[in-house]
N, C-alpha and C. Protein backbone atom coordinates (compact mmCIF):
# COMPACT_ATOMS: atom_id res chain seq x y z
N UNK A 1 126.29 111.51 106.61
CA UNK A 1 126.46 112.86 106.11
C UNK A 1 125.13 113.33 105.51
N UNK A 2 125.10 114.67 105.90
CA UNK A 2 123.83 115.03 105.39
C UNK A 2 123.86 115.80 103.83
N UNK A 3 122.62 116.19 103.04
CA UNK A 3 123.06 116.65 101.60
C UNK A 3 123.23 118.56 102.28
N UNK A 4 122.99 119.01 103.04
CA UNK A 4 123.26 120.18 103.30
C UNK A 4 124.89 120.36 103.69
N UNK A 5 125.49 119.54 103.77
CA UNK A 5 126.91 119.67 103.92
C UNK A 5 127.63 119.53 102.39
N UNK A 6 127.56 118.94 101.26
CA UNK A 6 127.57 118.91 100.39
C UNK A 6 126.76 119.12 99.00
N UNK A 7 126.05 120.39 99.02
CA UNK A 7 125.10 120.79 98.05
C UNK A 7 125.72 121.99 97.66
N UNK A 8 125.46 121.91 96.66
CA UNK A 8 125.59 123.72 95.82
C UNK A 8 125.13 124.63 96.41
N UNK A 9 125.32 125.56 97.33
CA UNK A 9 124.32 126.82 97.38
C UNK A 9 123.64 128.06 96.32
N UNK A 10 124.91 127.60 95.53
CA UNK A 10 124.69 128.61 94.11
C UNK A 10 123.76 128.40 93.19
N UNK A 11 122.39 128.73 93.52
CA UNK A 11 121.54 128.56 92.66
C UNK A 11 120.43 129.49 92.45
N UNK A 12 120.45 129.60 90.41
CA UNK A 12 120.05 130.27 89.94
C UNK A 12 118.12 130.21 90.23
N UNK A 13 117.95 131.72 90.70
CA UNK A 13 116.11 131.59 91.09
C UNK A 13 115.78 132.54 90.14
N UNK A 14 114.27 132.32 89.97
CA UNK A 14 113.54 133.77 89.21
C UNK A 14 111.98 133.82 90.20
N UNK A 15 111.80 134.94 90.44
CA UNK A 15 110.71 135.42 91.17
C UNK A 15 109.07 135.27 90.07
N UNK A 16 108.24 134.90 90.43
CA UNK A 16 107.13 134.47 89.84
C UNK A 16 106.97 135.61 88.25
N UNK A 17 107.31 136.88 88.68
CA UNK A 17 106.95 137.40 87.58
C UNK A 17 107.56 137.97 86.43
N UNK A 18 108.88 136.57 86.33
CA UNK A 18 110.17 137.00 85.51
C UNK A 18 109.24 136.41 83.95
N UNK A 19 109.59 137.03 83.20
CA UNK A 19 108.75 137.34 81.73
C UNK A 19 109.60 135.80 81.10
N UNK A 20 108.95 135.22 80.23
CA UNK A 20 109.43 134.19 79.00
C UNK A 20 111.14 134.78 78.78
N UNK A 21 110.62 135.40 78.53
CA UNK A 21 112.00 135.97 77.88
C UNK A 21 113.46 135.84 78.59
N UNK A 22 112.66 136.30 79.32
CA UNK A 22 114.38 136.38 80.87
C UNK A 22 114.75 134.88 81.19
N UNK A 23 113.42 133.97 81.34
CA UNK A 23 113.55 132.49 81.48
C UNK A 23 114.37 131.29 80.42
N UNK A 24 114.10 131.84 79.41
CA UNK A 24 115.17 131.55 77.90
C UNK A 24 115.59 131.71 77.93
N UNK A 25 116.66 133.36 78.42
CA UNK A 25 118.15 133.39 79.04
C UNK A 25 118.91 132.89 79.80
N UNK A 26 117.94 132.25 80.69
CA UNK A 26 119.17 131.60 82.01
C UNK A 26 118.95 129.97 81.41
N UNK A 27 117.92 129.43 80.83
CA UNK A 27 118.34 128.19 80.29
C UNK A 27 119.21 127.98 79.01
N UNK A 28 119.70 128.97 78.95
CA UNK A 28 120.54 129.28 77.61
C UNK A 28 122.11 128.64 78.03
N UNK A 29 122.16 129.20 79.61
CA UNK A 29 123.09 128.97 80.10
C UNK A 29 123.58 127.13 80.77
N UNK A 30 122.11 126.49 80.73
CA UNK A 30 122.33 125.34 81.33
C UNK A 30 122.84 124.34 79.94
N UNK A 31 123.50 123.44 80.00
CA UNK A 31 124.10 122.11 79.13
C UNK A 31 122.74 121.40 79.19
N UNK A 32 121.94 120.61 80.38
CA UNK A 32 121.56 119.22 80.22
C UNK A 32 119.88 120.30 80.23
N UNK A 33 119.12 119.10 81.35
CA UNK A 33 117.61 119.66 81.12
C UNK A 33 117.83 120.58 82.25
N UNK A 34 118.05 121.88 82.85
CA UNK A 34 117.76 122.93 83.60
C UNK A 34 116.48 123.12 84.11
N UNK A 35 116.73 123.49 85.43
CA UNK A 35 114.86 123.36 86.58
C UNK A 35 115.54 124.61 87.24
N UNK A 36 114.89 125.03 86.94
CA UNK A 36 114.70 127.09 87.47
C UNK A 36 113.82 126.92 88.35
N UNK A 37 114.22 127.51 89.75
CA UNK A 37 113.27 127.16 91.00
C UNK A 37 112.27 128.31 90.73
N UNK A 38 111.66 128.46 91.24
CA UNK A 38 110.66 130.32 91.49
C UNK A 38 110.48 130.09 92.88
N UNK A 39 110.83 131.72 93.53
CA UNK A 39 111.01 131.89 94.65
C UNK A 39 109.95 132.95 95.12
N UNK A 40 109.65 132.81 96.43
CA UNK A 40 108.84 134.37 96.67
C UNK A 40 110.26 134.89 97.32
N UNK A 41 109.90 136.21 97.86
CA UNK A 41 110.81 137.31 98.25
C UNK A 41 111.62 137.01 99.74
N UNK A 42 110.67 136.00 100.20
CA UNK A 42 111.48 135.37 101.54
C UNK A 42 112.32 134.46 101.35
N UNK A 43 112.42 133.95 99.75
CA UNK A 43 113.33 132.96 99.36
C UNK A 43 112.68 131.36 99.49
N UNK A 44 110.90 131.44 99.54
CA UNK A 44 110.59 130.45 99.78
C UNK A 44 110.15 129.74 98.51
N UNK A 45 110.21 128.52 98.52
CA UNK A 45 110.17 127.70 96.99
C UNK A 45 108.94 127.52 96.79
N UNK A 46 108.18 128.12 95.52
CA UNK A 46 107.23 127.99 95.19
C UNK A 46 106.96 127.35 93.81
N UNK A 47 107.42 127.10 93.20
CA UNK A 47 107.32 126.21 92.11
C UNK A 47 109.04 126.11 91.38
N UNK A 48 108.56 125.19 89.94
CA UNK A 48 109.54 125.29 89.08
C UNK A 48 109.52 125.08 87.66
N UNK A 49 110.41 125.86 86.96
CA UNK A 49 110.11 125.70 85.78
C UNK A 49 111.26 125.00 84.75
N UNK A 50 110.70 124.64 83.64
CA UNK A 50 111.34 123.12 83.43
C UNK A 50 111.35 123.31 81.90
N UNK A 51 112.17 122.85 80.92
CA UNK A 51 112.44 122.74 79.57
C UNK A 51 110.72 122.08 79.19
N UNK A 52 110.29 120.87 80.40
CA UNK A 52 108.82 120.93 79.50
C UNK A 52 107.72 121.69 79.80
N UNK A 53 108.09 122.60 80.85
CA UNK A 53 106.98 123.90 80.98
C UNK A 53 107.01 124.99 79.83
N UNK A 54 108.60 125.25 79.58
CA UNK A 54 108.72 126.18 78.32
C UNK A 54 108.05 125.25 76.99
N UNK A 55 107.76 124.01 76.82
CA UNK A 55 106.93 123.37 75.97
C UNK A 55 105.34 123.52 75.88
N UNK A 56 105.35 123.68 76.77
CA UNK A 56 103.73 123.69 77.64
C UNK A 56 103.34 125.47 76.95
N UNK A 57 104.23 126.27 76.38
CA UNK A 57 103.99 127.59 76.10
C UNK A 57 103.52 127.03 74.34
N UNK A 58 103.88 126.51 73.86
CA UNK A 58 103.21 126.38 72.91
C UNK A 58 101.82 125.32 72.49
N UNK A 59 101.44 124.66 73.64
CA UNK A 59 100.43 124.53 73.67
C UNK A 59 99.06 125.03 73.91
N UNK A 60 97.93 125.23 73.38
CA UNK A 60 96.64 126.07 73.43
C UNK A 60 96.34 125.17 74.77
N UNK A 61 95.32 126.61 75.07
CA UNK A 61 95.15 126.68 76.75
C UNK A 61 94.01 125.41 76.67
N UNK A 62 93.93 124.76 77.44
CA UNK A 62 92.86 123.54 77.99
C UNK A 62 92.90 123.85 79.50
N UNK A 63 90.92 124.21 79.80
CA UNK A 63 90.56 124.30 80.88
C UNK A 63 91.13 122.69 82.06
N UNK A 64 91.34 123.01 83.08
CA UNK A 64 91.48 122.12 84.17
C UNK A 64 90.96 120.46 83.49
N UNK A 65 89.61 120.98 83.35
CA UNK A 65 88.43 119.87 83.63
C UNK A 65 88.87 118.72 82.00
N UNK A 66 89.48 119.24 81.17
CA UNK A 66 90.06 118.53 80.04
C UNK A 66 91.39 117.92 79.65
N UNK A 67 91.76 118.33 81.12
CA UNK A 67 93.39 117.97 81.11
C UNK A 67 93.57 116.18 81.07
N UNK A 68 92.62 115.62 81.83
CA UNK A 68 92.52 114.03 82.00
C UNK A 68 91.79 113.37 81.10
N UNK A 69 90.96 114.30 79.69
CA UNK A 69 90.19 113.51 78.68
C UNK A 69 91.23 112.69 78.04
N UNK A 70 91.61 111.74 77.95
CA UNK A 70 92.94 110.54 77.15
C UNK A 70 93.24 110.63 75.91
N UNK A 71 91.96 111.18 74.90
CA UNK A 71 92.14 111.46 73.50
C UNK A 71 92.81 113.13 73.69
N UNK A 72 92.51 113.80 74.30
CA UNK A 72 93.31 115.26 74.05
C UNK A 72 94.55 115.29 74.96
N UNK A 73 94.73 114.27 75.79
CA UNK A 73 96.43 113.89 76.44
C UNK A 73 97.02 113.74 75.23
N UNK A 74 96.42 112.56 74.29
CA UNK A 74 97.58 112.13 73.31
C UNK A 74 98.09 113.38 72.29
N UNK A 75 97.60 113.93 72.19
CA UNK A 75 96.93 115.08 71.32
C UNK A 75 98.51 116.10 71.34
N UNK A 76 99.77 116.10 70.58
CA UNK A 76 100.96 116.69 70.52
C UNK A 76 100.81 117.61 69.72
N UNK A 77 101.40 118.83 69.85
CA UNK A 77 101.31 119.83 69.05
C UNK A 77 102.91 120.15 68.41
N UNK A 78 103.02 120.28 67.39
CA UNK A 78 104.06 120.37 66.15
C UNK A 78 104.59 121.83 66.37
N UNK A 79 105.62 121.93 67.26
CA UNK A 79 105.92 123.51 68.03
C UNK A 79 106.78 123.96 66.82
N UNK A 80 106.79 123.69 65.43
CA UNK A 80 107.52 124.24 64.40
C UNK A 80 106.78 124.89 63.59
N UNK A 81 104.75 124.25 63.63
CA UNK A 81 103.80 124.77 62.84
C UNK A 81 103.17 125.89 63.75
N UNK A 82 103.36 125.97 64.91
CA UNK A 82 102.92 127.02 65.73
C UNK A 82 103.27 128.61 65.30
N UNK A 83 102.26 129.48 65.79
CA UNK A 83 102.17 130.87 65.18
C UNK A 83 102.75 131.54 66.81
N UNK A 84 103.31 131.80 66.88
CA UNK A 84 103.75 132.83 68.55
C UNK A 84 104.12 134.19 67.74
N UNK A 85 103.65 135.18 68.33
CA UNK A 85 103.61 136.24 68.42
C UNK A 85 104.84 136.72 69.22
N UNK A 86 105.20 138.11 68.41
CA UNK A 86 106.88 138.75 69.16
C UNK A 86 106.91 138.97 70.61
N UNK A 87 105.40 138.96 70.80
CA UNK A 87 105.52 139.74 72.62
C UNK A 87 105.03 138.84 73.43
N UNK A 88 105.16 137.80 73.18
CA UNK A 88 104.87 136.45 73.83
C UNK A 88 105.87 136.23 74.92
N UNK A 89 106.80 136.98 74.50
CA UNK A 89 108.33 136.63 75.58
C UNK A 89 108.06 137.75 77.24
N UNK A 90 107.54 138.38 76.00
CA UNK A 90 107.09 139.55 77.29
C UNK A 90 105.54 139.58 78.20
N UNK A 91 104.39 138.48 77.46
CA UNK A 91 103.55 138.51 77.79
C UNK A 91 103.09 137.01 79.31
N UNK A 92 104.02 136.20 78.78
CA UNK A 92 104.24 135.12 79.76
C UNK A 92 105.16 135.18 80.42
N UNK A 93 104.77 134.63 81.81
CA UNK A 93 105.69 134.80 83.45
C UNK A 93 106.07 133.72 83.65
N UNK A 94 106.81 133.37 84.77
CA UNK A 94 107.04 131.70 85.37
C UNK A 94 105.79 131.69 85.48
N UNK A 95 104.97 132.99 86.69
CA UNK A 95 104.24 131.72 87.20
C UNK A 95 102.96 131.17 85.90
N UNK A 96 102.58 131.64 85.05
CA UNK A 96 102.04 131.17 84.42
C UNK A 96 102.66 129.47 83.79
N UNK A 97 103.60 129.38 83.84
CA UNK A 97 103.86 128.17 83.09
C UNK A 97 104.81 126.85 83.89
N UNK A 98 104.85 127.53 85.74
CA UNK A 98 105.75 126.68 86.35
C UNK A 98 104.57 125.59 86.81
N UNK A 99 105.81 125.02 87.14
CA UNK A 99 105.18 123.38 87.98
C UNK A 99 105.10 123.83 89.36
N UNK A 100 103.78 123.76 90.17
CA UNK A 100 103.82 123.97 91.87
C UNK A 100 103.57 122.36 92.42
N UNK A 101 103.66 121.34 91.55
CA UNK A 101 103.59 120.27 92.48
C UNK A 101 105.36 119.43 91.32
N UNK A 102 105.90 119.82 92.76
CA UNK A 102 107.59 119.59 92.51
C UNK A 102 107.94 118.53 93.67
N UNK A 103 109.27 117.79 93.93
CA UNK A 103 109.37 117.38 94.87
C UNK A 103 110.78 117.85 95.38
N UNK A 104 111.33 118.21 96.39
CA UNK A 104 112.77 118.58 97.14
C UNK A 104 112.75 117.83 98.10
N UNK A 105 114.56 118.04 98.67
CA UNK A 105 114.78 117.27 99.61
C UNK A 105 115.38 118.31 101.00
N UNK A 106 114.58 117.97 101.64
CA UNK A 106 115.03 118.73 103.26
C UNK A 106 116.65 118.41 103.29
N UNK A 107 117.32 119.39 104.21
CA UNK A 107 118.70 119.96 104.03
C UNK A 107 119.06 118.75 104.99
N UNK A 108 118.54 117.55 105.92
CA UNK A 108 118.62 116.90 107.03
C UNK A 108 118.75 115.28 106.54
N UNK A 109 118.03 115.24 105.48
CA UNK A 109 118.14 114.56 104.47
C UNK A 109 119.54 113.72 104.64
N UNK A 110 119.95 112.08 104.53
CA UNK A 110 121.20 111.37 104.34
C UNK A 110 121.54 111.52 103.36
N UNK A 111 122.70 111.41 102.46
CA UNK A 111 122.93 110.76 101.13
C UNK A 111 122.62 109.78 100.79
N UNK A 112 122.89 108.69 101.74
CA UNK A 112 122.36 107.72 100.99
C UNK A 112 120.58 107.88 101.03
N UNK A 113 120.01 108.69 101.81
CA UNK A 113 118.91 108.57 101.57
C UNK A 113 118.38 109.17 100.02
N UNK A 114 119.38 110.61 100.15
CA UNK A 114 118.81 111.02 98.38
C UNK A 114 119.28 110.16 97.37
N UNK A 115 120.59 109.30 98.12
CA UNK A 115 120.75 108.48 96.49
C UNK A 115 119.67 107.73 96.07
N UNK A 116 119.07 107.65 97.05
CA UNK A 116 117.80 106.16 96.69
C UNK A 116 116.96 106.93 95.95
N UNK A 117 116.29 108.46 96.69
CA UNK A 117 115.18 108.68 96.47
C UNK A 117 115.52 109.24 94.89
N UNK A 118 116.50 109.92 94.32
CA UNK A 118 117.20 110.27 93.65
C UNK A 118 116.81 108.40 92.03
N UNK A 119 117.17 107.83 92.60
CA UNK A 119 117.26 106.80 91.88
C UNK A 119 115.38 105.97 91.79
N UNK A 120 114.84 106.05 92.66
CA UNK A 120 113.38 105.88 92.60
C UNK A 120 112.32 106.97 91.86
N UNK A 121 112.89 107.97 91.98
CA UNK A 121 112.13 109.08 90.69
C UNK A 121 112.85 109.60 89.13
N UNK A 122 114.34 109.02 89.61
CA UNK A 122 114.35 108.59 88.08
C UNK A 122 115.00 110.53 87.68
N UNK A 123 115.78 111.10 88.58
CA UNK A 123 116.22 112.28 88.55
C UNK A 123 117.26 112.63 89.08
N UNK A 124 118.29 113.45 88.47
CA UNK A 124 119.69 113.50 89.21
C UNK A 124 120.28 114.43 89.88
N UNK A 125 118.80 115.33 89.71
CA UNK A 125 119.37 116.88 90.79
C UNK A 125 117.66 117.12 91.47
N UNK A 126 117.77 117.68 92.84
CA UNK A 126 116.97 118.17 93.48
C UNK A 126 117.00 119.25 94.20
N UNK A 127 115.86 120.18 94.31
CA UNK A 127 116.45 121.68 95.54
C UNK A 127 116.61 121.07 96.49
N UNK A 128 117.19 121.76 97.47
CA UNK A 128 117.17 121.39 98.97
C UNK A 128 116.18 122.52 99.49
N UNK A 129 115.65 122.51 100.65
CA UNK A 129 114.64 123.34 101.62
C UNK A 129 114.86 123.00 103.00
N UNK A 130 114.84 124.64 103.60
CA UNK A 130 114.93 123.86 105.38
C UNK A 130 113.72 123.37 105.49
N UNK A 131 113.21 123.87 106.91
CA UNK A 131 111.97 123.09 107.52
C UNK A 131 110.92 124.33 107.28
N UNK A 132 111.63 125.75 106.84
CA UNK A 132 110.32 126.74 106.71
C UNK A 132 110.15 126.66 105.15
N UNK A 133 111.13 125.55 104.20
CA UNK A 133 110.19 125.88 102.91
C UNK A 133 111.36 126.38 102.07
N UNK A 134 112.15 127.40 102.37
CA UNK A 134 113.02 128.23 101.76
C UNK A 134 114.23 128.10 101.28
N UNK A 135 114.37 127.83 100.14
CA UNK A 135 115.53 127.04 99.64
C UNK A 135 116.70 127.19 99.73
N UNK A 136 117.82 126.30 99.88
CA UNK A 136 118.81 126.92 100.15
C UNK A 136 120.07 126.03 99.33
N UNK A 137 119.51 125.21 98.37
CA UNK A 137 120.36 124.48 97.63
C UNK A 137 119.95 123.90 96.49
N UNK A 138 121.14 122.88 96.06
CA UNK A 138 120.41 121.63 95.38
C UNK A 138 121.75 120.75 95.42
N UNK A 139 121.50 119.73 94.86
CA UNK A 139 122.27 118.57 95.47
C UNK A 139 121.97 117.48 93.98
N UNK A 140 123.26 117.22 93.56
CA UNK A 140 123.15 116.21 92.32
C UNK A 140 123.33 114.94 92.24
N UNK A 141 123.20 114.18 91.25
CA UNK A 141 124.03 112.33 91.97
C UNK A 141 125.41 112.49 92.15
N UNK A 142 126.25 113.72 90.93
CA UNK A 142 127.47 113.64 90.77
C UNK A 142 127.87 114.04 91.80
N UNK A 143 127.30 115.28 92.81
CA UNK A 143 127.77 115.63 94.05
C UNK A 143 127.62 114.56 94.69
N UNK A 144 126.95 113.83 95.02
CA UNK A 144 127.19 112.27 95.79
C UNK A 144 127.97 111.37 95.60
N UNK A 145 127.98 111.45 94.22
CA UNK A 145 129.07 110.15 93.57
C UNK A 145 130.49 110.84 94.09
N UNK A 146 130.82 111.89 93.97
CA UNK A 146 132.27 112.61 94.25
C UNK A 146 132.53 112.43 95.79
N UNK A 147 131.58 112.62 96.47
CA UNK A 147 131.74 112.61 97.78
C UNK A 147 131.97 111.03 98.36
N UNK A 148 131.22 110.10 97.71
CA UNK A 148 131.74 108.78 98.28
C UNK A 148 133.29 108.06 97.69
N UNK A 149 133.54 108.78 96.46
CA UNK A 149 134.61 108.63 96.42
C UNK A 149 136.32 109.25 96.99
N UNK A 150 135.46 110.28 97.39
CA UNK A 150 136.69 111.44 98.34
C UNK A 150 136.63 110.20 99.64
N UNK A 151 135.23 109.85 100.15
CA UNK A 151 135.52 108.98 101.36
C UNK A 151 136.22 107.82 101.18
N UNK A 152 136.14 107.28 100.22
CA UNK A 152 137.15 106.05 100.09
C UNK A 152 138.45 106.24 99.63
N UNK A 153 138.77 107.70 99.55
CA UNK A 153 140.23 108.17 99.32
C UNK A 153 140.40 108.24 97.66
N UNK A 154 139.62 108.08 96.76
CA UNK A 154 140.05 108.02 95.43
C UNK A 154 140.60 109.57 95.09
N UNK A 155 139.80 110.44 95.42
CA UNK A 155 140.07 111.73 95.16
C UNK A 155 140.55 112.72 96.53
């Protein structure tokens, strides 16, 4: 069985230039850690944004070239002593603060293949994407776990 036969289609996107603000609303709505895809207009997956990208907003900007110095990796910032400004919600976008190196799983994809891959990165939900990129799901362990148990008749 493939995960495109059993995936959610219902999933919440925001287009690159949805403001802070709007992005705090729809994770308002999630229980666990919530991954907001960003889509372009063809519906193709271009990044994502993540409870530690909205973290990443209270950190001061560091050029590229300082991101790998080891003493300013360790370097945590106290997001309770932080000063943010009211229009901060309105002044930051996804794409300013999403992740573009994400990983998904093609719609062709086995289950048991995502259970593995699923269990080797240490994550329990992934988008799905056809072959042009464009998302069209996501797929959880629990949707797997339910489904092998419908096959063995439990449910």
């Amino acid at each position: 069985m493939q995960v495109k036969e059993i995936m959610s289609k219902e999933v919440i996107t925001v287009k690159r230039s949805a403001k802070l603000k709007e992005l705090l609303r729809l994770f308002n709505k999630f229980h666990l850690f919530p991954l907001v895809p960003v889509v372009e207009e063809s519906n193709r997956l271009v990044g994502v944004v993540s409870f530690r990208s909205l973290i990443g907003v209270f950190s001061p900007y560091r050029p590229e070239i300082l991101k790998g110095v080891p003493f300013l990796d360790d370097q945590e910032e106290d997001i309770f002593k932080l000063e943010l400004t009211d229009d901060i919600g309105d002044l930051v976008i996804a794409e300013d603060i999403m992740e573009t190196k994400f990983v998904s799983l093609q719609e062709e994809t086995t289950l048991e293949e995502a259970f593995r891959f699923m269990k080797l990165q240490l994550k329990e939900e992934f988008l799905v994407v056809d072959k042009a990129g464009e998302l069209i799901g996501k797929i959880g362990i629990f949707d797997i776990i339910r489904q092998v148990f419908s096959e063995k008749g439990v449910i």
